[in-house]
Protein backbone atom coordinates (compact mmCIF):
# COMPACT_ATOMS: atom_id res chain seq x y z
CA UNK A 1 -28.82 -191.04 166.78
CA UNK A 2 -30.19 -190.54 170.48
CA UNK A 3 -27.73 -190.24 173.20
CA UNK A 4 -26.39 -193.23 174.72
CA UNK A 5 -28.19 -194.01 178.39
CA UNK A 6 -25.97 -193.07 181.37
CA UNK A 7 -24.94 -195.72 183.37
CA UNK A 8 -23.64 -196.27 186.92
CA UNK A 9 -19.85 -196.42 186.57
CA UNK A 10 -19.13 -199.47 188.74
CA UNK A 11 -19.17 -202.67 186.50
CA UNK A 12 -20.26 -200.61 183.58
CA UNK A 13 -18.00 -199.26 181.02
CA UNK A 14 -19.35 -199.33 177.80
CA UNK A 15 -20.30 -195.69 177.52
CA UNK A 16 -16.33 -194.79 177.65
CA UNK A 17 -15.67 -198.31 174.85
CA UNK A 18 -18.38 -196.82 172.48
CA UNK A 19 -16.78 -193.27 173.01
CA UNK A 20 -13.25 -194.20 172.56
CA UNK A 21 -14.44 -196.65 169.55
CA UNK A 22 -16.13 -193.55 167.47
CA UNK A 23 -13.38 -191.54 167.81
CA UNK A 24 -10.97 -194.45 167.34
CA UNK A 25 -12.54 -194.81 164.03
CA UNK A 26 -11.19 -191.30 162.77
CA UNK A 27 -7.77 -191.35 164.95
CA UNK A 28 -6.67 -194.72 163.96
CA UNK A 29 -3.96 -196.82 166.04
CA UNK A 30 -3.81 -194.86 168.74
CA UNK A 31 -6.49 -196.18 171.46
CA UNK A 32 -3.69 -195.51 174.52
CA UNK A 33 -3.60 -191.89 173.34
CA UNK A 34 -7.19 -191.80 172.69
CA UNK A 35 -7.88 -192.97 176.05
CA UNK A 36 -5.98 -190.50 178.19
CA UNK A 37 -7.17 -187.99 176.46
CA UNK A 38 -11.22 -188.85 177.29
CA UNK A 39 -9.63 -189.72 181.41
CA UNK A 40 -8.59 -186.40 181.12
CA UNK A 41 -11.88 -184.69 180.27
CA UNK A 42 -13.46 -186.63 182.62
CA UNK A 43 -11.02 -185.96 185.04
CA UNK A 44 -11.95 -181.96 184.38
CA UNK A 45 -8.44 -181.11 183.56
CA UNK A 46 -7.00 -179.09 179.94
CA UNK A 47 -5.16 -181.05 177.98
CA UNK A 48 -2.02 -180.73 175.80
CA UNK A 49 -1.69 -182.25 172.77
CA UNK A 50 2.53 -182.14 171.63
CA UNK A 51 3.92 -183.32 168.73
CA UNK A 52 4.57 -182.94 164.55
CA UNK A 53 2.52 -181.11 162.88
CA UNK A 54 0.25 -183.72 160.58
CA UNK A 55 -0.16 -186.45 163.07
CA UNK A 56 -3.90 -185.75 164.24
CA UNK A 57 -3.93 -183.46 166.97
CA UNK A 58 -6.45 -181.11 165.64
CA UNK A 59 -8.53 -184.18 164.76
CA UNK A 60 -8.51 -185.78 167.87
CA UNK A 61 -10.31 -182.28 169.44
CA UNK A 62 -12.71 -182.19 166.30
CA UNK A 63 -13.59 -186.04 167.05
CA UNK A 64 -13.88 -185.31 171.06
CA UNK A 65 -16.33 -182.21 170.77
CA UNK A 66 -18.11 -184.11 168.10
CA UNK A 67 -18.90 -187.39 170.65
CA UNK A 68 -19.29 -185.22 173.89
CA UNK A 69 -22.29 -182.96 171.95
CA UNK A 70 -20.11 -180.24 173.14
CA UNK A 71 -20.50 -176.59 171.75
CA UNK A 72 -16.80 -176.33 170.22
CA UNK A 73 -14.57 -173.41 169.20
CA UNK A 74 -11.73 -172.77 167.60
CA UNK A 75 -8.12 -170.01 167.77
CA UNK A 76 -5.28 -170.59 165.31
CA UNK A 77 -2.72 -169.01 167.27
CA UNK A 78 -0.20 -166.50 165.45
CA UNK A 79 2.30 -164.16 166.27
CA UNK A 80 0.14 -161.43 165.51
CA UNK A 81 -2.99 -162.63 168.16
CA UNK A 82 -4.36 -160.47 170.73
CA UNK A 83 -5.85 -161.02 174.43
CA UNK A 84 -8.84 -159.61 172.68
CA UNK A 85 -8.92 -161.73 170.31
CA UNK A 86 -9.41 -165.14 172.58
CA UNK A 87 -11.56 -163.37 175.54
CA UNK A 88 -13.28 -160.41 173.66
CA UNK A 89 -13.57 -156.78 173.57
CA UNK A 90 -15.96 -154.62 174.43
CA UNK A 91 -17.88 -152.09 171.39
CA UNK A 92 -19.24 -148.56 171.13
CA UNK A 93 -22.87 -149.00 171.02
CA UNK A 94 -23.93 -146.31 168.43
CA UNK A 95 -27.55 -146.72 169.50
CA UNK A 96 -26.71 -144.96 172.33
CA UNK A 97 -26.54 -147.93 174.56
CA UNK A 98 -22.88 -147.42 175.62
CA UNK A 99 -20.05 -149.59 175.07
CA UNK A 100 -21.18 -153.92 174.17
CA UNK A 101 -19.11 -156.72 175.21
CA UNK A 102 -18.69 -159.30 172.15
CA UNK A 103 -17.46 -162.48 174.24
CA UNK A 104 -14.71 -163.64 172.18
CA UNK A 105 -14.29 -167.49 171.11
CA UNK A 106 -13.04 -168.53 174.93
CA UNK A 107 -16.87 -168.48 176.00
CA UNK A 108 -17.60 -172.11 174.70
CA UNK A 109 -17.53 -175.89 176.03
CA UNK A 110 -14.35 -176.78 174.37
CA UNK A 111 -11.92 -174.69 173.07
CA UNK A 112 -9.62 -176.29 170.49
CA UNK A 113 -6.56 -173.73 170.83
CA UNK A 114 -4.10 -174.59 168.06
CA UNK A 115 -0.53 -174.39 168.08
CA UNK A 116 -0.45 -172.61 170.67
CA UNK A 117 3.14 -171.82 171.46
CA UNK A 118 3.33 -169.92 168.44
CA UNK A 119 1.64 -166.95 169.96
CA UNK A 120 3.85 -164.71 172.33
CA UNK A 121 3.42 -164.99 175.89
CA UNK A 122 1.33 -161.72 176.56
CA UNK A 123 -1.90 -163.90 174.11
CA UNK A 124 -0.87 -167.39 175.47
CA UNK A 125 -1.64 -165.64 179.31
CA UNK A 126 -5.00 -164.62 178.10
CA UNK A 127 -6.33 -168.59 178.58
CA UNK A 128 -4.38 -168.70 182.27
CA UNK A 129 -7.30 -167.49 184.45
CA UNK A 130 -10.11 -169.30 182.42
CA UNK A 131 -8.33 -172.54 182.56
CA UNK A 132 -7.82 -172.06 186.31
CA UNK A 133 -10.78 -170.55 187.38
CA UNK A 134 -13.53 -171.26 184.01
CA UNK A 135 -14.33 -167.47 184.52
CA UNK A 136 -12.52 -164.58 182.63
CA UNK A 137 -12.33 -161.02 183.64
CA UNK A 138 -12.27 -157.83 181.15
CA UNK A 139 -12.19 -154.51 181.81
CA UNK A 140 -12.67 -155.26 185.36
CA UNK A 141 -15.65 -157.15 184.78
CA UNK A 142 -15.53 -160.65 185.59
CA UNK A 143 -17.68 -163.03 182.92
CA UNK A 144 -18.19 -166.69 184.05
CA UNK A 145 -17.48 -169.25 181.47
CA UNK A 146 -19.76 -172.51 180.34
CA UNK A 147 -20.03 -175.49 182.54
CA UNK A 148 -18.56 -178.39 180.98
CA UNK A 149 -15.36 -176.28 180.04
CA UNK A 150 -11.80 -177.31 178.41
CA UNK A 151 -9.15 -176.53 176.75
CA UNK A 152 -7.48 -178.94 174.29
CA UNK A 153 -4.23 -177.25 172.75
CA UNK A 154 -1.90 -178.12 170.28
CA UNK A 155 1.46 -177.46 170.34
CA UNK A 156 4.23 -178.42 167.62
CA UNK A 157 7.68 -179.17 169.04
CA UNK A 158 9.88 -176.14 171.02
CA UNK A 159 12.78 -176.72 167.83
CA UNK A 160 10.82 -175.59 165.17
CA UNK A 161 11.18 -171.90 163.89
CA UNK A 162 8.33 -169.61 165.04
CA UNK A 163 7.81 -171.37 168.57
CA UNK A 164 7.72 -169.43 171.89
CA UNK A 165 7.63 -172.09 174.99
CA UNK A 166 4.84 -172.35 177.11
CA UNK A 167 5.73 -171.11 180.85
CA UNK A 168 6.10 -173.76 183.58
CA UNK A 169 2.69 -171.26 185.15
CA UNK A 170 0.91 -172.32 181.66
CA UNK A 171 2.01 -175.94 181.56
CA UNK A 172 0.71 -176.17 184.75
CA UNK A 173 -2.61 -175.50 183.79
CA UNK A 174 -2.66 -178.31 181.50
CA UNK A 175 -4.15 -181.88 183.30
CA UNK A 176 -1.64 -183.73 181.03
CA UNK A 177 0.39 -183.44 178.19
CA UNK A 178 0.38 -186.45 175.56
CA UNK A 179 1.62 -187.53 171.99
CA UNK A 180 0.45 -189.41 169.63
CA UNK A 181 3.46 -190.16 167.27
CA UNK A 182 3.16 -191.60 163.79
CA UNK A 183 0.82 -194.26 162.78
CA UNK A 184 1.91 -197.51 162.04
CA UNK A 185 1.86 -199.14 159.01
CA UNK A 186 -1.76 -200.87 158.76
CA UNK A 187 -3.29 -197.70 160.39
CA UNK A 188 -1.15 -195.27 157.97
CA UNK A 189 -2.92 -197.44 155.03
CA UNK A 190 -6.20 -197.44 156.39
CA UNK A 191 -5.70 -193.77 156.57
CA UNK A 192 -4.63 -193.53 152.73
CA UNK A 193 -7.29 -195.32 151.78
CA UNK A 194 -10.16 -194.03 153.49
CA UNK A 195 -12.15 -191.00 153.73
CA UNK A 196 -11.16 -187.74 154.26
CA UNK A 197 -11.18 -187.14 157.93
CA UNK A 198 -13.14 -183.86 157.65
CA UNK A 199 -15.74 -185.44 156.79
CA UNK A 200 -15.81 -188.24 159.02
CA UNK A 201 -16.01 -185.83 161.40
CA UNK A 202 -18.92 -183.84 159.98
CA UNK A 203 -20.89 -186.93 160.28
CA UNK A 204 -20.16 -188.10 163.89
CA UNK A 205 -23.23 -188.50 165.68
CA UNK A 206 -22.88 -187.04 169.41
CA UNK A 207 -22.79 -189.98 171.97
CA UNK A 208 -23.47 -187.80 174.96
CA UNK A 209 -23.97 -184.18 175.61
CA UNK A 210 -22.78 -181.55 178.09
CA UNK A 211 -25.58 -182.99 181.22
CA UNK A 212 -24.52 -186.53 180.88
CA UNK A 213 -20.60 -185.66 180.59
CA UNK A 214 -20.64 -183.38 184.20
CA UNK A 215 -22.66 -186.36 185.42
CA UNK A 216 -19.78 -189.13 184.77
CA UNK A 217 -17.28 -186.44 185.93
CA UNK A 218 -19.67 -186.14 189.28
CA UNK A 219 -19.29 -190.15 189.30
CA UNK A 220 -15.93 -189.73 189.00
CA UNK A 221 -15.37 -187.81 191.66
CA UNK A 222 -17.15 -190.32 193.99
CA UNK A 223 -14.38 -193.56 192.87
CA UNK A 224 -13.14 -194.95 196.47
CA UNK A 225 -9.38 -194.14 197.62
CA UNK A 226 -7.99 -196.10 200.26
CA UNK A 227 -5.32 -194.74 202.75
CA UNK A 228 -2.93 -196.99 201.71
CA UNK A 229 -3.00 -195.98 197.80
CA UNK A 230 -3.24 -191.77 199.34
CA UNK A 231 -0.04 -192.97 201.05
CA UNK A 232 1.53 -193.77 197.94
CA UNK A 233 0.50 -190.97 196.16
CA UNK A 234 2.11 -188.23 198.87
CA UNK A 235 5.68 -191.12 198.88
CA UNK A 236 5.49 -190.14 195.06
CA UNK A 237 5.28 -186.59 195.23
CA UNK A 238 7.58 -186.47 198.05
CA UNK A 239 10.58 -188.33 195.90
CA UNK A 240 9.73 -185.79 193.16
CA UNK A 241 10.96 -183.47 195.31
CA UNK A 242 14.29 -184.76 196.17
CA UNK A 243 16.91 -182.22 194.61
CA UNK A 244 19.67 -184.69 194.13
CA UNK A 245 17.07 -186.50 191.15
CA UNK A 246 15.14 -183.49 190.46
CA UNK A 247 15.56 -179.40 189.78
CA UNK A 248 11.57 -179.02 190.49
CA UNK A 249 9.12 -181.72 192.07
CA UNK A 250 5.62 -181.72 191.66
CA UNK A 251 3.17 -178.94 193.39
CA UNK A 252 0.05 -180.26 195.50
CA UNK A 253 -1.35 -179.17 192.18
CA UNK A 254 0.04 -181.95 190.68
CA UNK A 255 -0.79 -184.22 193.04
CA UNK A 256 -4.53 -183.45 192.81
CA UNK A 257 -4.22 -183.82 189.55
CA UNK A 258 -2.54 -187.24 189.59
CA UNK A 259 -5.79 -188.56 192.03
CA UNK A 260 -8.68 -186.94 189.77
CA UNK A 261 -6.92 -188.82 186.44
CA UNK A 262 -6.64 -192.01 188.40
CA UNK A 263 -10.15 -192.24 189.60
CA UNK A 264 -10.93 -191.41 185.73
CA UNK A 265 -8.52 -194.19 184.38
CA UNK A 266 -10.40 -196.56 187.09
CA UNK A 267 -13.90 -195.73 185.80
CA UNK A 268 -12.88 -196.15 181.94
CA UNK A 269 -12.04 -199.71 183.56
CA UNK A 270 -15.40 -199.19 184.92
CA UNK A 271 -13.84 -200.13 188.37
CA UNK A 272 -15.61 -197.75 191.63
CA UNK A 273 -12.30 -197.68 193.54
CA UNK A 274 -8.37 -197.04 192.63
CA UNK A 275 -5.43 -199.36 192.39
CA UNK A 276 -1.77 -198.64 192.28
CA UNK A 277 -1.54 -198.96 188.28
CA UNK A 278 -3.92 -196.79 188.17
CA UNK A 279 -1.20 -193.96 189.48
CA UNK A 280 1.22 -195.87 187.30
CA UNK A 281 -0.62 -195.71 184.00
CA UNK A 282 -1.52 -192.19 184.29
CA UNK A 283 2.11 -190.77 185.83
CA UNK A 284 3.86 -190.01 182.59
CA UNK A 285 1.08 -187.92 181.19
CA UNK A 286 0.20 -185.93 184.50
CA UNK A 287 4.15 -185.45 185.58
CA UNK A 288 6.13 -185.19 182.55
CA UNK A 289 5.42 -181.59 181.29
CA UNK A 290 5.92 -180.54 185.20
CA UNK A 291 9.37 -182.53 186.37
CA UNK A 292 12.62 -180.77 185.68
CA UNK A 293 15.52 -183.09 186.34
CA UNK A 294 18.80 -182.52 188.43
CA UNK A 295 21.11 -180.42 186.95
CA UNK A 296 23.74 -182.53 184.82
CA UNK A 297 21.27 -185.60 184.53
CA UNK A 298 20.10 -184.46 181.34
CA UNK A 299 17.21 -186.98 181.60
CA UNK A 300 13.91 -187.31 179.18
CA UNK A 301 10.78 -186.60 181.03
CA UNK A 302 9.71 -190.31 179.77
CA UNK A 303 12.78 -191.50 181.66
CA UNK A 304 12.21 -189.51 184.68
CA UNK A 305 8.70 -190.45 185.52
CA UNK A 306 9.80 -194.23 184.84
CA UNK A 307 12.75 -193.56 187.50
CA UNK A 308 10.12 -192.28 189.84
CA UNK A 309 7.80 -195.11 189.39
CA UNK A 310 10.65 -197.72 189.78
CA UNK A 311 11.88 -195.87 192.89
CA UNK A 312 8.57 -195.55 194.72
CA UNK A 313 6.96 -198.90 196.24
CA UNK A 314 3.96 -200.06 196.16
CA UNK A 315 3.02 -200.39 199.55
């Protein structure tokens, strides 16, 4: 199947509905999910994928690669995983050409890296300069990394034996951090009796490929912010840092973040400027993984970011 023709972004967004529909027709029920998850991408951020084990996360990162046409890796992470393991090592040449670096599976377009938390911290800091600076550096030898490049990971829930949490330093790194939950009924029996999802995958035809995608993320880059929507953007991140509502408010990080996912959310609207539920929509995905409420609030991070957003006018 040839690639799909790239369009302007303004008035135009078909390209992201024929995306989100071939991947929609392997992760069923879950378009919201779906969604965020290609804003994301385009917004250049990682992206964290929490939640029971079962429910589709791996999927979801098979399906994205697949569409994008990008070159795709895999780590299952264990207990027993090395630094070496996700970056490479370097290997006595007998030929006597010295010691060869083998890039390890990091050096790819997207990297799927599962379960991630149950590696100990020393492997899960291997992926914390190539997520923040797509380069990686080995035995002082710094080694850029390919241009689209992500990280999706999986992570099952912190309760569950084997787990080691993901430093606030890591979590930062990640763009957003969604769900997708169980399927509902008609999508659980559409999933029982249809095809196994491997090899729905194995046939997805790729909708776009690694040019076109930096493309849309350089048209994404160009969406139109107004003062007055900047203005509520820095009244946001200035209540999140409030101590009486919250033990740790969100980093100017966070608020670049929270702009490059709303201009992304806008396109897949195919909209060339930003409105306020733009900010709204994308919030609880961007903020949740990074606000720590007050002490003795005990608060959800689902309930703090909809405190924030009913606290903060529109103005």
């Amino acid at each position: 199947m040839p690639l799909l023709p790239l369009p302007q972004i303004s008035g135009s967004p078909s390209i992201f509905r024929q995306v989100m529909d071939q991947v929609g027709g392997v992760i069923l029920g879950k378009p919201h999910p779906i969604r965020l998850a290609l804003a994301c991408l385009l917004a250049r951020g990682h992206l964290l994928l929490e939640d029971q084990p079962g429910v589709g996360k791996t999927t979801l990162a098979h399906a994205l690669a697949r569409t994008l046409g990008l070159q795709f890796q895999r780590i299952q992470f264990t207990s027993d995983l090395l630094p070496a393991d996700i970056v490479g090592v370097s290997v006595f040449n007998g030929g006597g050409k010295g010691f060869e670096f083998h890039p390890g599976p990091v050096f790819t377009q997207m990297l799927l890296a599962d379960e991630i938390n149950r590696a100990p911290p020393k492997s899960q800091s291997a992926l914390l300069e190539a997520m923040e600076e797509q380069q990686v550096t080995v035995e002082g030898v710094t080694r850029s990394l390919p241009d689209p490049f992500f990280v999706i990971a999986t992570q099952n829930p912190r309760e569950q034996a084997g787990t080691f949490p993901l430093p606030e330093s890591q979590l930062d790194r990640f763009l957003m951090r969604i769900h997708l939950g169980y399927p509902d009924a008609a999508a659980e029996r559409a999933l029982l009796q249809g095809r196994d999802r491997r090899d729905l995958i194995a046939e997805l035809p790729a909708l776009l490929d690694a040019e076109a995608l930096l493309a849309l993320q350089h048209q994404v880059d160009q969406l139109h912010v107004s003062e007055a929507l900047v203005d509520y953007l820095q009244r946001l991140i200035a209540h999140t840092r409030d101590p009486h509502h919250y033990a740790r408010g969100l980093s100017p990080r966070a608020a670049l973040g929270l702009l490059a996912a709303a201009r992304a959310w806008a396109a897949l609207d195919g909209r060339d400027h930003v409105i306020p539920e733009d900010l709204q929509t994308i919030l609880p995905p961007v903020a949740g993984h990074r606000l720590a409420p007050a002490e003795g609030t005990g608060m959800s991070p689902d309930r703090l970011t909809r405190q924030l957003i009913e606290a903060v006018a529109i103005p």
